[in-house]
N, C-alpha and C. Protein backbone atom coordinates (compact mmCIF):
# COMPACT_ATOMS: atom_id res chain seq x y z
N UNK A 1 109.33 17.95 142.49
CA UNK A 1 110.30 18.92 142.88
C UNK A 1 111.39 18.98 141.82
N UNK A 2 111.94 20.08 141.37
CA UNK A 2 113.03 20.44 140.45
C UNK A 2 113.74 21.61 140.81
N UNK A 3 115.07 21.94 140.57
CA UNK A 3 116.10 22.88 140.22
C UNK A 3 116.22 23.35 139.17
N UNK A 4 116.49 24.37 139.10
CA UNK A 4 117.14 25.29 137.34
C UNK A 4 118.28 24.65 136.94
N UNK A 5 119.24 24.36 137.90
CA UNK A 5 120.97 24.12 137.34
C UNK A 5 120.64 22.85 136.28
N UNK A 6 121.62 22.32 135.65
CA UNK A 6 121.99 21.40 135.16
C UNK A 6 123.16 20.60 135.73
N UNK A 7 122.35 20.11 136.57
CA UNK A 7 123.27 19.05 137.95
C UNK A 7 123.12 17.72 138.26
N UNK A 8 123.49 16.72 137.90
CA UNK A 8 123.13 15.64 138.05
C UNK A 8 123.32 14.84 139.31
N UNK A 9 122.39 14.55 140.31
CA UNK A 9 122.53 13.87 141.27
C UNK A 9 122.78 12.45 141.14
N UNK A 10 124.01 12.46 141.99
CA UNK A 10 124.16 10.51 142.43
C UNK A 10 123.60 9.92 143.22
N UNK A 11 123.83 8.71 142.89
CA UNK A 11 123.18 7.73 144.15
C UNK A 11 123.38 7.93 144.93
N UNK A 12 123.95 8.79 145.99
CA UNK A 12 124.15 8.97 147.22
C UNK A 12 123.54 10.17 147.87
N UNK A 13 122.48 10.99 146.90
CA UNK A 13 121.23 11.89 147.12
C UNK A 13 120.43 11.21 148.08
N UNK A 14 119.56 12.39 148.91
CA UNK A 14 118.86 12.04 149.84
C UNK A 14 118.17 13.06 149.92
N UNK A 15 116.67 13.26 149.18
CA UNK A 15 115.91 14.06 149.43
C UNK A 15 114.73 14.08 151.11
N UNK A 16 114.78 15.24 151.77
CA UNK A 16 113.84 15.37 152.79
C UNK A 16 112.90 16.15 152.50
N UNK A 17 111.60 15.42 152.61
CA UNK A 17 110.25 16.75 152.61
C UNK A 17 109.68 16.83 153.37
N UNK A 18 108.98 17.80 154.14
CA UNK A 18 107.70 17.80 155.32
C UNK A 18 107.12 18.81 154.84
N UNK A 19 105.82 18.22 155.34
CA UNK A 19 104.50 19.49 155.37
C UNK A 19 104.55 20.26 156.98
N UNK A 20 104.62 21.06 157.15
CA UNK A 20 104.39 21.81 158.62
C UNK A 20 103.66 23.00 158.10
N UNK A 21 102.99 23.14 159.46
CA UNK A 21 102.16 24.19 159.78
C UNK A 21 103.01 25.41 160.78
N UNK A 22 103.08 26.78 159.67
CA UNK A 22 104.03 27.76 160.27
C UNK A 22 103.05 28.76 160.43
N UNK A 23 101.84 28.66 161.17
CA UNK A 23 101.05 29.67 161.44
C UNK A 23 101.01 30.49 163.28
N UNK A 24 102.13 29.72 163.78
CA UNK A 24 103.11 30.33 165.54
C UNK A 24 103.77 31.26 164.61
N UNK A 25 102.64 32.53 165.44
CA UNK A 25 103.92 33.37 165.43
C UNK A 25 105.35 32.85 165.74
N UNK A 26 105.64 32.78 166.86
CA UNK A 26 106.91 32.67 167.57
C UNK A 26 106.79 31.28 167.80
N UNK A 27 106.22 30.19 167.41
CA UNK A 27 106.50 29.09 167.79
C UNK A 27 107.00 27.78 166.38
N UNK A 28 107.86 27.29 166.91
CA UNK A 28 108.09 26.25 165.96
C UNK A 28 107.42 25.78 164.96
N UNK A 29 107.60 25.53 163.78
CA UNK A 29 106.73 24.84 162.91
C UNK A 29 106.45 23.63 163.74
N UNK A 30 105.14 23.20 163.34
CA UNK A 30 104.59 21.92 163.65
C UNK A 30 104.72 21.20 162.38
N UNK A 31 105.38 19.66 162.42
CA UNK A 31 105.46 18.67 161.47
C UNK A 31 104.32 18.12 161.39
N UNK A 32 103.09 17.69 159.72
CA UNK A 32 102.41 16.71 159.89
C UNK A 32 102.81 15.56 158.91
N UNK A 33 103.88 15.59 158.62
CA UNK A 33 104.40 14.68 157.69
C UNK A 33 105.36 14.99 157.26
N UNK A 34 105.85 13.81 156.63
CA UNK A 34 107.47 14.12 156.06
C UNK A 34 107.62 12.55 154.71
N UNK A 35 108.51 12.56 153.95
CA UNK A 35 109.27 11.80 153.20
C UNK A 35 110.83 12.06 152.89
N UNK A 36 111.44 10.91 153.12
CA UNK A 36 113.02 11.03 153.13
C UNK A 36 112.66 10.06 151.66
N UNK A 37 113.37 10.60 150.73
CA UNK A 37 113.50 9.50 149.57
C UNK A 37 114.61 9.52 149.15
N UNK A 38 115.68 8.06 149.18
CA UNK A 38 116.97 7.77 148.95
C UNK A 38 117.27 7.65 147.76
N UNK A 39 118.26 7.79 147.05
CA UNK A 39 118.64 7.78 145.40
C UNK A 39 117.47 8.18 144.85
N UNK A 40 117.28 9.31 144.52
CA UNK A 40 115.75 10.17 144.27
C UNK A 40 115.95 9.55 142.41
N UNK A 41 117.32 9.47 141.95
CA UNK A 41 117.22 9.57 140.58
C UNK A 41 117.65 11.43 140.24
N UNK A 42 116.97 11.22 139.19
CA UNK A 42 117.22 12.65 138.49
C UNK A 42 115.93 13.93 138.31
N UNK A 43 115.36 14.84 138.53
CA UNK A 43 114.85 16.07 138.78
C UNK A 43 113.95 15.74 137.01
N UNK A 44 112.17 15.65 137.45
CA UNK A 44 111.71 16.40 138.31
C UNK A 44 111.58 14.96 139.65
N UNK A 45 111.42 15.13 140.97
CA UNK A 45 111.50 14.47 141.92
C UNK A 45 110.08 14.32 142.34
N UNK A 46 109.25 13.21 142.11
CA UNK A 46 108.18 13.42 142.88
C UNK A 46 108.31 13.14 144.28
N UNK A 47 107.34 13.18 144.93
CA UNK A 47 106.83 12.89 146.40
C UNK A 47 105.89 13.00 147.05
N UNK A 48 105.37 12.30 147.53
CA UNK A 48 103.82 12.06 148.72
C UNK A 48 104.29 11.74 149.84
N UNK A 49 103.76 13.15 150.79
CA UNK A 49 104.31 13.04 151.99
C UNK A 49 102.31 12.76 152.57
N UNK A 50 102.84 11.48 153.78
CA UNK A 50 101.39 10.71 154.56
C UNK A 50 101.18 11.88 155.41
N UNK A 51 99.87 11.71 155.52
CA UNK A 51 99.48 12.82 156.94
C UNK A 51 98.16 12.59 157.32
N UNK A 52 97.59 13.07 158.38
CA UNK A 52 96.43 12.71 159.05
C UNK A 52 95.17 14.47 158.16
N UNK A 53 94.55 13.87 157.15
CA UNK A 53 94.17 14.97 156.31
C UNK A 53 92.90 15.64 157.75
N UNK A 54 92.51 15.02 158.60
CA UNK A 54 91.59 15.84 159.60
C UNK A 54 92.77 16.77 160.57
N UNK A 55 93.50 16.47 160.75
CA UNK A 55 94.27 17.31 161.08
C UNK A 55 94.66 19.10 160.97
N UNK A 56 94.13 19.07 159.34
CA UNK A 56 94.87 20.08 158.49
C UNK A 56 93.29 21.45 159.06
N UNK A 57 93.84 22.49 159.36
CA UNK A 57 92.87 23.53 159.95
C UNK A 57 93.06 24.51 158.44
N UNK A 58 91.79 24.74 157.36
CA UNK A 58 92.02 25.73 157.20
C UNK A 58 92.19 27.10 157.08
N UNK A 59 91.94 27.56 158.79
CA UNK A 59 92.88 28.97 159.16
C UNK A 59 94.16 28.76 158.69
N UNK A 60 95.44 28.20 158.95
CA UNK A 60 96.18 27.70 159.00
C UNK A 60 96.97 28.27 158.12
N UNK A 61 98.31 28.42 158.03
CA UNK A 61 99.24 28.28 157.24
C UNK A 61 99.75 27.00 156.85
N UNK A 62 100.15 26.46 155.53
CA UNK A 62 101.23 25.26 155.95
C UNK A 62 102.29 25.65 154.66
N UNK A 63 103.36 24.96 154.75
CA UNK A 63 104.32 25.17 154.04
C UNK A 63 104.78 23.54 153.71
N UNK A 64 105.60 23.80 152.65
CA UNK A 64 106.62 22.44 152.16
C UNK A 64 107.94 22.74 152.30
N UNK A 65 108.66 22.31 152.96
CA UNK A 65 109.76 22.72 153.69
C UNK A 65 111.33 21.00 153.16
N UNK A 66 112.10 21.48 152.10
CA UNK A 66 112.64 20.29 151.15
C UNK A 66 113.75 20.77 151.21
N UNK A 67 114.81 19.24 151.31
CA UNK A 67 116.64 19.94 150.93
C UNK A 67 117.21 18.50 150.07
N UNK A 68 117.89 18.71 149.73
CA UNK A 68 118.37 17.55 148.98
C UNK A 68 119.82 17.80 149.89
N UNK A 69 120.51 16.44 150.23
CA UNK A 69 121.94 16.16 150.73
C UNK A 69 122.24 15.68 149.76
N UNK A 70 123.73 15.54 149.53
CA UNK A 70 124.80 14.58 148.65
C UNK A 70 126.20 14.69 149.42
N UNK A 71 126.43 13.87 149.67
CA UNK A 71 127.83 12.86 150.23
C UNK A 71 127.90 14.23 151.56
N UNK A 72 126.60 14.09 152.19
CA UNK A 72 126.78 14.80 153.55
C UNK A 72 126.17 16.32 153.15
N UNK A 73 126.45 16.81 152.01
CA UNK A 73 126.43 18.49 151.89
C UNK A 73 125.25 18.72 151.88
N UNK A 74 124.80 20.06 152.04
CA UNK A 74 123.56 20.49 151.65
C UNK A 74 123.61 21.10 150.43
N UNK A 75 123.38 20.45 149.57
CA UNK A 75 123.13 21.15 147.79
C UNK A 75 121.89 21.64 147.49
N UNK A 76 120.97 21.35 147.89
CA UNK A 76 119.49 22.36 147.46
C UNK A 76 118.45 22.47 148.71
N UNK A 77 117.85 23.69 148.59
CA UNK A 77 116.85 23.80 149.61
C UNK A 77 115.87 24.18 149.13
N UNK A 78 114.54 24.35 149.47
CA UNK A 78 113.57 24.76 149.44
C UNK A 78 112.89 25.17 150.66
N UNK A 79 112.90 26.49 151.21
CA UNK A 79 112.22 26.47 152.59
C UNK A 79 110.80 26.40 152.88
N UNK A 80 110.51 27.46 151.78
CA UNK A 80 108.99 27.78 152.12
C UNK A 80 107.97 27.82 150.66
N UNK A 81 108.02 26.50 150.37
CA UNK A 81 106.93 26.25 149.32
C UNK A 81 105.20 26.21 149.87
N UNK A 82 104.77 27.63 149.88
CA UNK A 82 102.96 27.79 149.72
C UNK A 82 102.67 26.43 149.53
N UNK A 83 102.07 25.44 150.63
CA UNK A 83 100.63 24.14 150.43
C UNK A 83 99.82 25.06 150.36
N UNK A 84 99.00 25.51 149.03
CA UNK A 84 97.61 25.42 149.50
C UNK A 84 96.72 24.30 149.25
N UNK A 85 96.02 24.51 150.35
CA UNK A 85 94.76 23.65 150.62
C UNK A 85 93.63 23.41 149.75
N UNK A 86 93.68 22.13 149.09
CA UNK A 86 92.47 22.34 148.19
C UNK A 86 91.61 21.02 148.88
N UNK A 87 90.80 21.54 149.83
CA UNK A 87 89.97 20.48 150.99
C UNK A 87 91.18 20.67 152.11
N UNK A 88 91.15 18.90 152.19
CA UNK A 88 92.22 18.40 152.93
C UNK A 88 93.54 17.84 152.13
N UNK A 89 93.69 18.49 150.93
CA UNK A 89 94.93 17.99 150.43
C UNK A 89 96.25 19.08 150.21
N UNK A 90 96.81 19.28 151.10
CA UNK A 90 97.82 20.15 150.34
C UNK A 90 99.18 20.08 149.19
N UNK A 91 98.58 21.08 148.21
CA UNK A 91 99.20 20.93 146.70
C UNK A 91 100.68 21.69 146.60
N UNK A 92 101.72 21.48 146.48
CA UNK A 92 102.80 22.62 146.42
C UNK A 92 103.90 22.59 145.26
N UNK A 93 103.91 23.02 144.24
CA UNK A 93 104.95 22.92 143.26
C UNK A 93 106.51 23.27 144.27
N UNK A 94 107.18 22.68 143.84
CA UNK A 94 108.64 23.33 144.86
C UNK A 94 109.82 23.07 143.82
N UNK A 95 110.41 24.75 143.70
CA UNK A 95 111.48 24.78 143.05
C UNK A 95 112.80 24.82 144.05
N UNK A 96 113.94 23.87 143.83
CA UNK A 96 114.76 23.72 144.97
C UNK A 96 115.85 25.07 144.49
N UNK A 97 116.26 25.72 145.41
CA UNK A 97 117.71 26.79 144.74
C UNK A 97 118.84 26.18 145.61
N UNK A 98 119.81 25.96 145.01
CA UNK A 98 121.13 25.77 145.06
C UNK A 98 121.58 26.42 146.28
N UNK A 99 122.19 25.86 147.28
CA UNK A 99 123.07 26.01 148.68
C UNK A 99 124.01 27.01 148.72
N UNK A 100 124.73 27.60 149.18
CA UNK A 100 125.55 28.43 148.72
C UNK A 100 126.52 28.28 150.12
């Protein structure tokens, strides 16, 4: 995961990622995983979020759904980074944009 800015995160970053499935119409994303990673360091950010790969339907939509906090704020999001499915693995580049 990376940003465009030239921003340097502190130790007091706290990246969140989940994979969910946003294929409800009207119903909540479903979570099949997630990673919180503390003092991420500096961008690009990797991450492997665990999940039950029989789980994954591919009818399905899923998304990568990422925010970075610092000293409480919300400084970057990423809502809806495309997983696609290659098998049972979902792949997602995710560019974070800046909070506003």
């Amino acid at each position: 995961m990376t940003y465009r800015q030239r921003i340097t995160l502190t130790p007091d970053a706290v990246v969140h990622v989940k994979l969910v499935d946003i294929s409800g119409q009207d119903a909540p994303a479903v979570i099949f995983g997630e990673q919180i990673i503390k003092n991420p360091g500096q961008v690009p950010i990797p991450c492997e979020i665990s999940y039950d790969p029989t789980a994954i339907d591919p009818r399905h939509t899923y998304d990568i759904a990422a925010h970075i906090i610092e000293n409480g704020q919300l400084m970057f999001k990423a809502d809806h980074c495309p997983a696609g499915c290659r098998g049972s693995t979902p792949i997602a580049p995710c560019i974070f944009l800046r909070s506003t």
